[in-house]
Protein backbone atom coordinates (compact mmCIF):
# COMPACT_ATOMS: atom_id res chain seq x y z
CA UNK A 1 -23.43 -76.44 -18.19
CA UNK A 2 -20.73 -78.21 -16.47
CA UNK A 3 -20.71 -78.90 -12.85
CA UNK A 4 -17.14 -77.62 -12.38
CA UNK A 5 -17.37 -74.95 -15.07
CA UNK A 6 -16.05 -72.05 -13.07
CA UNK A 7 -18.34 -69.21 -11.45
CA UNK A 8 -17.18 -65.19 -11.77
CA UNK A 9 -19.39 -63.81 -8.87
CA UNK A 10 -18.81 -60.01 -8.61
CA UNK A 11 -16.93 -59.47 -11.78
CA UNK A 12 -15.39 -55.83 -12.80
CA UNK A 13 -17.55 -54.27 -9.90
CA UNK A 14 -17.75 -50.38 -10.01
CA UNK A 15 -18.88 -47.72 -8.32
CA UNK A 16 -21.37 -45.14 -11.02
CA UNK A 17 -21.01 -41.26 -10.45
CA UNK A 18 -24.59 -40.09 -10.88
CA UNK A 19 -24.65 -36.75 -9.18
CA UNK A 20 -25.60 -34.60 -11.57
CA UNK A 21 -26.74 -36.81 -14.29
CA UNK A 22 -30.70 -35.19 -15.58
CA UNK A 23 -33.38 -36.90 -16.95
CA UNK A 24 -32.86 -39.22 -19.96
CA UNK A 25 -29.06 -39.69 -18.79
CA UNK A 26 -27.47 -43.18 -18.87
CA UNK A 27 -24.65 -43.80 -16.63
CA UNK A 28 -22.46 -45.99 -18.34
CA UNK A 29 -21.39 -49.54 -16.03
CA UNK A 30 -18.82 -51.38 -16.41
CA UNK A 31 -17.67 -52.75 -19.61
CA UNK A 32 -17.70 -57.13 -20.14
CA UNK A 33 -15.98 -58.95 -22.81
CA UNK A 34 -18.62 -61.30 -23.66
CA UNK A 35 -16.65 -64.72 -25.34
CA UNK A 36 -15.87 -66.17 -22.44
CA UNK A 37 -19.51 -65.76 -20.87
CA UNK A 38 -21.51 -68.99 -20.53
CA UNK A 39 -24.92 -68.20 -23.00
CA UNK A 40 -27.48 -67.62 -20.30
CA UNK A 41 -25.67 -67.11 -17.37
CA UNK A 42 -24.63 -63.70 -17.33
CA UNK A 43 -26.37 -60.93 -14.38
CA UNK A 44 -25.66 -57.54 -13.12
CA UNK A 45 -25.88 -56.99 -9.32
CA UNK A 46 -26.87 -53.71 -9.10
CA UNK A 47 -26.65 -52.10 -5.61
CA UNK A 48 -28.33 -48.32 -5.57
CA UNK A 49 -29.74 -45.71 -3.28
CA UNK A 50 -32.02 -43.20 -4.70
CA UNK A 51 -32.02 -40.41 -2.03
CA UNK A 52 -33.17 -37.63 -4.55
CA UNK A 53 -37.21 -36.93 -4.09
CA UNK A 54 -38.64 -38.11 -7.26
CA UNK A 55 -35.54 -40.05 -8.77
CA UNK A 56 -35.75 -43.02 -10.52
CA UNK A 57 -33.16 -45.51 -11.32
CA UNK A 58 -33.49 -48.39 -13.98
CA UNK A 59 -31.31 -51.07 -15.25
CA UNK A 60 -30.28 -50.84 -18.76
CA UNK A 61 -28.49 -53.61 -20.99
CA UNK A 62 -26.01 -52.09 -23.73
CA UNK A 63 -23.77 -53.89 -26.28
CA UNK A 64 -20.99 -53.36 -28.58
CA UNK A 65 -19.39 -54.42 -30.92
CA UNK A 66 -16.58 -52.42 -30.74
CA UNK A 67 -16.53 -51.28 -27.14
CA UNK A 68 -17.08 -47.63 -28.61
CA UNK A 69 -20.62 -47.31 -29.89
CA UNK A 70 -23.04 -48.54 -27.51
CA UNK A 71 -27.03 -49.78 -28.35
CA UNK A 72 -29.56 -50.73 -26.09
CA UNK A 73 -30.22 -54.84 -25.75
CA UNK A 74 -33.68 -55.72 -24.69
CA UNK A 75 -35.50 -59.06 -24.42
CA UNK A 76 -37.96 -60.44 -27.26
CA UNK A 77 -40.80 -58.43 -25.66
CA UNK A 78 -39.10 -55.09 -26.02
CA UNK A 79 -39.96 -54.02 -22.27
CA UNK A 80 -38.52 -50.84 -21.20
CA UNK A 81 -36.01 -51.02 -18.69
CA UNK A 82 -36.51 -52.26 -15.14
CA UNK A 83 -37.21 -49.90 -12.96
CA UNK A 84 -34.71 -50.72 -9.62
CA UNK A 85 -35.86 -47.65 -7.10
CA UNK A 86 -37.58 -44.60 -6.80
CA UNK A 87 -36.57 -41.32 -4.90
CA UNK A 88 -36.11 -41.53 -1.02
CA UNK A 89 -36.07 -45.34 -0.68
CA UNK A 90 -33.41 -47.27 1.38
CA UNK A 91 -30.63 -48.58 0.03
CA UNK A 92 -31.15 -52.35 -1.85
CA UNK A 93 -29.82 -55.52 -3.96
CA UNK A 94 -31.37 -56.24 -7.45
CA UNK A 95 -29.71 -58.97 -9.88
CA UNK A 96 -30.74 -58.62 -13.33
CA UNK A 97 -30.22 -60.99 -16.41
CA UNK A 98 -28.54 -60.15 -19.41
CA UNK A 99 -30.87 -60.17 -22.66
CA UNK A 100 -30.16 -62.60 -24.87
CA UNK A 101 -28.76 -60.27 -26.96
CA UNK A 102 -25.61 -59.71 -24.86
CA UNK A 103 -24.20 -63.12 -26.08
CA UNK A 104 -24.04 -61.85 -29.60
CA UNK A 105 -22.12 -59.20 -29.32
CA UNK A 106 -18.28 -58.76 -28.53
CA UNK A 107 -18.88 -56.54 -25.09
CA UNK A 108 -22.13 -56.06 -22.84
CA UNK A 109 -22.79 -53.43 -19.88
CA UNK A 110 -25.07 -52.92 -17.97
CA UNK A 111 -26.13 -49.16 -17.23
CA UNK A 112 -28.45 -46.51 -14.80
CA UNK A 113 -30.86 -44.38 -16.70
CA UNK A 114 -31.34 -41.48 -14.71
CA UNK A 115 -35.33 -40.16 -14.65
CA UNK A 116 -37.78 -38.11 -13.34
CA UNK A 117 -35.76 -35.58 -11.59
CA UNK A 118 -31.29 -34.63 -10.96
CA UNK A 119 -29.85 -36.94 -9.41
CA UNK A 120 -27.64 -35.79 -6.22
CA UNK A 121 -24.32 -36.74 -4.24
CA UNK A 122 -26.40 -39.07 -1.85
CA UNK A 123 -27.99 -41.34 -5.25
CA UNK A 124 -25.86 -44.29 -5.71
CA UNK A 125 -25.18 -47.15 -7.68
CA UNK A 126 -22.51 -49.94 -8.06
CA UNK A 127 -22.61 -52.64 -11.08
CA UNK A 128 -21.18 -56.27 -11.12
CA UNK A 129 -21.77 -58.97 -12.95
CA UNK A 130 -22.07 -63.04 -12.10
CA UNK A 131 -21.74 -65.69 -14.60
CA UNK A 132 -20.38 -69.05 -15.31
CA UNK A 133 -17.03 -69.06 -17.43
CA UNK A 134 -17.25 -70.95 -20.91
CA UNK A 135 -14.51 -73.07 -21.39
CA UNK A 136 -14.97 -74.31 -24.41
CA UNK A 137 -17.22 -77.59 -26.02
């Protein structure tokens, strides 16, 4: 990793609608094209609010090859995903890292799976991502 190699901090941020979204439900985030991420540098900042009694919110990896069908991307250990918040807790700031498998595919996302309960107009969640540019060996 070069020292000057550029940093993308905040990168194709966007807002999720999740009001209404049941149990089981992932909320797509935004869509990355993947060549020009540094290998092992990629993160979501995920910013949520889970005002719904019982809600959960978790942070889901995705990829694609073609941008159209989407599969989930988990680490070596095959952990489900990270739960980020639970029903009436404040507002908060997690980054998460990209699997490894994100850097093998064409396009990465990271998502919200909805659980335990609807989610409602006050549940929130914006997606970024930070990483380091690859320019090239």
């Amino acid at each position: 990793m070069a020292v000057n190699t550029p940093i993308l901090s905040g990168a194709k941020a966007a807002d999720l609608t999740l009001n209404g979204a049941t149990t089981g439900t992932v909320v797509a985030g935004p869509t990355l094209l993947t060549p020009d991420v540094e290998v092992g540098t990629l993160s979501a900042r995920l910013a949520v609010t889970a005002a719904t009694a019982t809600l959960t919110l978790a942070a889901l990896w995705e990829v694609s090859i073609n941008g159209t069908t989407w599969e989930q991307a988990r680490g070596l250990s095959n952990a489900a995903p990270v739960v980020l918040t639970t029903g009436t807790s404040a507002a908060l700031v997690r980054h998460v890292d990209a699997p490894s498998a994100a850097y093998g595919h064409r396009f990465a996302r990271c998502s919200i799976l909805i659980g335990g309960t609807t989610a409602g107009a006050s549940d929130l969640a914006n997606v970024s991502y930070d990483y380091r540019r690859d320019l090239g060996a």
